[in-house]
N, C-alpha and C. Protein backbone atom coordinates (compact mmCIF):
# COMPACT_ATOMS: atom_id res chain seq x y z
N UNK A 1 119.22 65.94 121.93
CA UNK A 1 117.98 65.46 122.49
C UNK A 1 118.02 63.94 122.41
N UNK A 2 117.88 63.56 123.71
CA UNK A 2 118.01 61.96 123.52
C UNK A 2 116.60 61.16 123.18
N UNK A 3 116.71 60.27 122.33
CA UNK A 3 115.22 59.47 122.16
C UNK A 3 115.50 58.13 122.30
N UNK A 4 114.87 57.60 123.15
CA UNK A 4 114.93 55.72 123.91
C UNK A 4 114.11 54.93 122.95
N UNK A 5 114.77 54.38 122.17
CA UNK A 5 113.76 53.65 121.07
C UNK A 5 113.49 52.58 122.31
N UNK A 6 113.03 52.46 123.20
CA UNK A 6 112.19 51.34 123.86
C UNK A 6 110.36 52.31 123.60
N UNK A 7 110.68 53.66 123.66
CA UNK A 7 109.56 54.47 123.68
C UNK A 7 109.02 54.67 122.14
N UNK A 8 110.16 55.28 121.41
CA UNK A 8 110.16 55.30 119.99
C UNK A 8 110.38 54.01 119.11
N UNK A 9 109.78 53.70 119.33
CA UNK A 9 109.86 51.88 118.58
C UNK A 9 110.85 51.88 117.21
N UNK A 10 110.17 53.14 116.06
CA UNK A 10 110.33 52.86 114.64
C UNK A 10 112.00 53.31 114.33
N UNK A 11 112.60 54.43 115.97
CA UNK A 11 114.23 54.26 115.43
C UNK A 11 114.63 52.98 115.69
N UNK A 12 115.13 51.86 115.41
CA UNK A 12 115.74 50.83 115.53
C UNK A 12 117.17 50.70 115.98
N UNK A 13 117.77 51.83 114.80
CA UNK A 13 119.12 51.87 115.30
C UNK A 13 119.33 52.79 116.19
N UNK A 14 120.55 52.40 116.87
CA UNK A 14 120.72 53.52 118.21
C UNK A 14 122.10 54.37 117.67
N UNK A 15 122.64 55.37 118.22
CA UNK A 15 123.36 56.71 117.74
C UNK A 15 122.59 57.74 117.39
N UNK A 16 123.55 58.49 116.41
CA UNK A 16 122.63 59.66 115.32
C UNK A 16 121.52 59.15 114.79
N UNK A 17 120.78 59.99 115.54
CA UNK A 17 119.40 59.97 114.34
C UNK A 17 119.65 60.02 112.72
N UNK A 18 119.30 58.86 112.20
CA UNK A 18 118.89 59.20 110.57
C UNK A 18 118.59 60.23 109.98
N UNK A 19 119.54 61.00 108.95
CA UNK A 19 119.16 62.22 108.58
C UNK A 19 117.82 61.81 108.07
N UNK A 20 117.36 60.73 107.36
CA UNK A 20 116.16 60.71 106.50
C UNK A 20 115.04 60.37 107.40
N UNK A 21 115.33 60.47 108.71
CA UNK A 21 114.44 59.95 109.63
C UNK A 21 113.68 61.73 110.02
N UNK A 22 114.36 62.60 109.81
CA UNK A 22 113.90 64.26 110.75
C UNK A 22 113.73 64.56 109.63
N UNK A 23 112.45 65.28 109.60
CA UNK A 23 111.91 66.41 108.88
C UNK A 23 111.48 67.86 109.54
N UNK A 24 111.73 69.18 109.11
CA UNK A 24 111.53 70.46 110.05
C UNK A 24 110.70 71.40 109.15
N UNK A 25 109.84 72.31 109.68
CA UNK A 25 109.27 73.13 108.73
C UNK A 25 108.29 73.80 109.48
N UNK A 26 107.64 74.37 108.66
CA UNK A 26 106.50 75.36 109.33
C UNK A 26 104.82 74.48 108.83
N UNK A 27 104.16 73.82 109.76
CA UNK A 27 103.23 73.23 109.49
C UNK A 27 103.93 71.36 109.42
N UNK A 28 105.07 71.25 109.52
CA UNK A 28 105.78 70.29 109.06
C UNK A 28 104.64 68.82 108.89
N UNK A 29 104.72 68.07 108.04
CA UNK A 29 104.26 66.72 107.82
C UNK A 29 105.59 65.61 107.28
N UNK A 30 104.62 64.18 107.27
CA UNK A 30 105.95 63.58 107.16
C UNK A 30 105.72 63.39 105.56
N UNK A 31 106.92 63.18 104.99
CA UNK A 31 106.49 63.34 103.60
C UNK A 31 106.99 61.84 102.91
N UNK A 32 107.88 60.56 103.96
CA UNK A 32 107.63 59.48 103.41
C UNK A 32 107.79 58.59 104.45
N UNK A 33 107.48 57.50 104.14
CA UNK A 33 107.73 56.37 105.63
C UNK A 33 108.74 56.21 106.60
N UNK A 34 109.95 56.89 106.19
CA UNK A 34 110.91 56.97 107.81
C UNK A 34 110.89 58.52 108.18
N UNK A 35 110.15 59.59 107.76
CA UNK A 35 110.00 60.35 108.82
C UNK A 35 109.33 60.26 110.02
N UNK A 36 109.93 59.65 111.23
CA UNK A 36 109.77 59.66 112.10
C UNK A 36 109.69 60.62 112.94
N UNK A 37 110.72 61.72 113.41
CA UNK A 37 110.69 62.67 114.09
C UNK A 37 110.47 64.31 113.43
N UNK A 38 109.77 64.72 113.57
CA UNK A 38 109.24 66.17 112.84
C UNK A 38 109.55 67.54 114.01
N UNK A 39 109.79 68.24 113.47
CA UNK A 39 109.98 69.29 114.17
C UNK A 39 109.29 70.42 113.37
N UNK A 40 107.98 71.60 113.78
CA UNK A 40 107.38 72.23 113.45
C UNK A 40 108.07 73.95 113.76
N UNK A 41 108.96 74.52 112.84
CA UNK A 41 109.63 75.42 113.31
C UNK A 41 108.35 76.74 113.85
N UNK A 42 107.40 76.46 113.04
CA UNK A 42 106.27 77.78 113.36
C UNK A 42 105.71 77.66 115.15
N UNK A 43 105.52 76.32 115.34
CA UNK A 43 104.73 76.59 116.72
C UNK A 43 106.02 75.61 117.85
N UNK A 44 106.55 75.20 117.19
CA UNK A 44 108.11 74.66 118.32
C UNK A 44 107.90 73.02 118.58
N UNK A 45 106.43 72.74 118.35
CA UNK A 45 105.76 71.19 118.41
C UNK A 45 107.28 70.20 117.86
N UNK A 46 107.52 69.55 118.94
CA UNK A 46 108.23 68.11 118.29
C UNK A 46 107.50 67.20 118.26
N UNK A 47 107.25 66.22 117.80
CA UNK A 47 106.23 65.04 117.64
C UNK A 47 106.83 64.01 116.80
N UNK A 48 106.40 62.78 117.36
CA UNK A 48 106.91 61.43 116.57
C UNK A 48 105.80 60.79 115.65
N UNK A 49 106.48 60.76 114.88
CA UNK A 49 105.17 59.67 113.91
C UNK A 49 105.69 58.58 113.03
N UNK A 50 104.94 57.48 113.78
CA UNK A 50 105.61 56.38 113.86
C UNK A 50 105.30 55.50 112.62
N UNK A 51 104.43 55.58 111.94
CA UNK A 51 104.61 55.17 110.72
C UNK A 51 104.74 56.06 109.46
N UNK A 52 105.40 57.20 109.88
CA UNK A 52 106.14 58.52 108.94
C UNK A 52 104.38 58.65 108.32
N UNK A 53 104.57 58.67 106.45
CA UNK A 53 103.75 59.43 106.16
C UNK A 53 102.37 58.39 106.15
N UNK A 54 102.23 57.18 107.12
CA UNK A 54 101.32 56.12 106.72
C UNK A 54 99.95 56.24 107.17
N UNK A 55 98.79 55.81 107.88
CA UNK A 55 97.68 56.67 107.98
C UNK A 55 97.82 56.86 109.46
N UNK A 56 98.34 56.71 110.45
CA UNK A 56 98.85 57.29 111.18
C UNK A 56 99.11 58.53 111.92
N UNK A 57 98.81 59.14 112.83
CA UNK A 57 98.88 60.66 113.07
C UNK A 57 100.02 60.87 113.83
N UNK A 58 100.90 61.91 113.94
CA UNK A 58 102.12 62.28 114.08
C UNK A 58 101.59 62.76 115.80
N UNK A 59 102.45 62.70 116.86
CA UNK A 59 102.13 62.60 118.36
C UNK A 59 102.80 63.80 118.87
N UNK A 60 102.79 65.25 119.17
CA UNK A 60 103.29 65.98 119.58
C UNK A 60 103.85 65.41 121.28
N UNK A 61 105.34 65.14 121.50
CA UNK A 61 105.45 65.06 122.46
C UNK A 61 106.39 66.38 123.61
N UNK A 62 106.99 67.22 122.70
CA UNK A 62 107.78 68.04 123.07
C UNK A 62 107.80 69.62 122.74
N UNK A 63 107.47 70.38 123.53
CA UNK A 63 107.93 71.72 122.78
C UNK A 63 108.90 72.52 122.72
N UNK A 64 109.70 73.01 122.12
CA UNK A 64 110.81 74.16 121.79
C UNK A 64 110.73 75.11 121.49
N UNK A 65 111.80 75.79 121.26
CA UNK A 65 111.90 77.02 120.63
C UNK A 65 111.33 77.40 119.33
N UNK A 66 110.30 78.78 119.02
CA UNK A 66 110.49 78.49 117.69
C UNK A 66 111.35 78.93 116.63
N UNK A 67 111.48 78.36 115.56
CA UNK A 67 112.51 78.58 114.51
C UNK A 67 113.69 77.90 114.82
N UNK A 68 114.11 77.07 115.81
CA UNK A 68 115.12 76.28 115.55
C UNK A 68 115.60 75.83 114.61
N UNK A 69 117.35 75.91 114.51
CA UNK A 69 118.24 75.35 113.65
C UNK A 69 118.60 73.99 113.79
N UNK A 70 116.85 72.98 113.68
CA UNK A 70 117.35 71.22 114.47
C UNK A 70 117.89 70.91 112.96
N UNK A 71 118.96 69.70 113.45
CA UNK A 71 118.92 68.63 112.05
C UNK A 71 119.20 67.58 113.04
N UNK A 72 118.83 66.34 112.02
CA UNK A 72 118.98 64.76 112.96
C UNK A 72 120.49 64.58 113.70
N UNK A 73 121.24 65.77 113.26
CA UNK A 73 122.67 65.29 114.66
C UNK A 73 122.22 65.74 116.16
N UNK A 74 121.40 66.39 116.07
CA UNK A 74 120.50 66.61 117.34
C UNK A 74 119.91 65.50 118.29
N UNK A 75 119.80 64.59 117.47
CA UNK A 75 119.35 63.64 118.31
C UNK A 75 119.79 62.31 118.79
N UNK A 76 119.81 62.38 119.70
CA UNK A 76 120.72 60.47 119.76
C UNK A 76 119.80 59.27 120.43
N UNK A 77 119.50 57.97 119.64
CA UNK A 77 118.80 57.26 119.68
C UNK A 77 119.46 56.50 120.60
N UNK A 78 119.11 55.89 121.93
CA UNK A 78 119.69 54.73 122.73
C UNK A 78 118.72 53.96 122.87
């Protein structure tokens, strides 16, 4: 899944997504300041949240499958 940090501001670097940048789960939240990209395995919601766990609300922009097997090699930042 490609993500354009011109859109996603907070990846900076471009390649592999930061493992410490993706978090996945059921209900998923971000649980510290570079979770950026979340993936909600219960309802398939991808969403960015751009200041991870800061007061900030996480932006559902994508939906998937649910229960996906994502991890951050999934994604490539340009």
């Amino acid at each position: 899944i490609e993500l354009e940090n011109a859109i996603f501001a907070s990846l900076s670097s471009t390649g592999t997504l930061a493992a410490g940048s993706f978090r996945s789960g059921a209900a998923v939240v971000a649980a510290d300041g570079d979770d950026f990209i979340l993936y909600d395995t219960a309802s398939g919601a991808l969403s960015y949240d751009a200041d991870g766990n800061g007061a900030g609300a996480a932006v559902p922009f994508a939906t998937l499958g649910i229960g996906l097997a994502l991890s951050s090699a999934d994604f490539l930042v340009t």
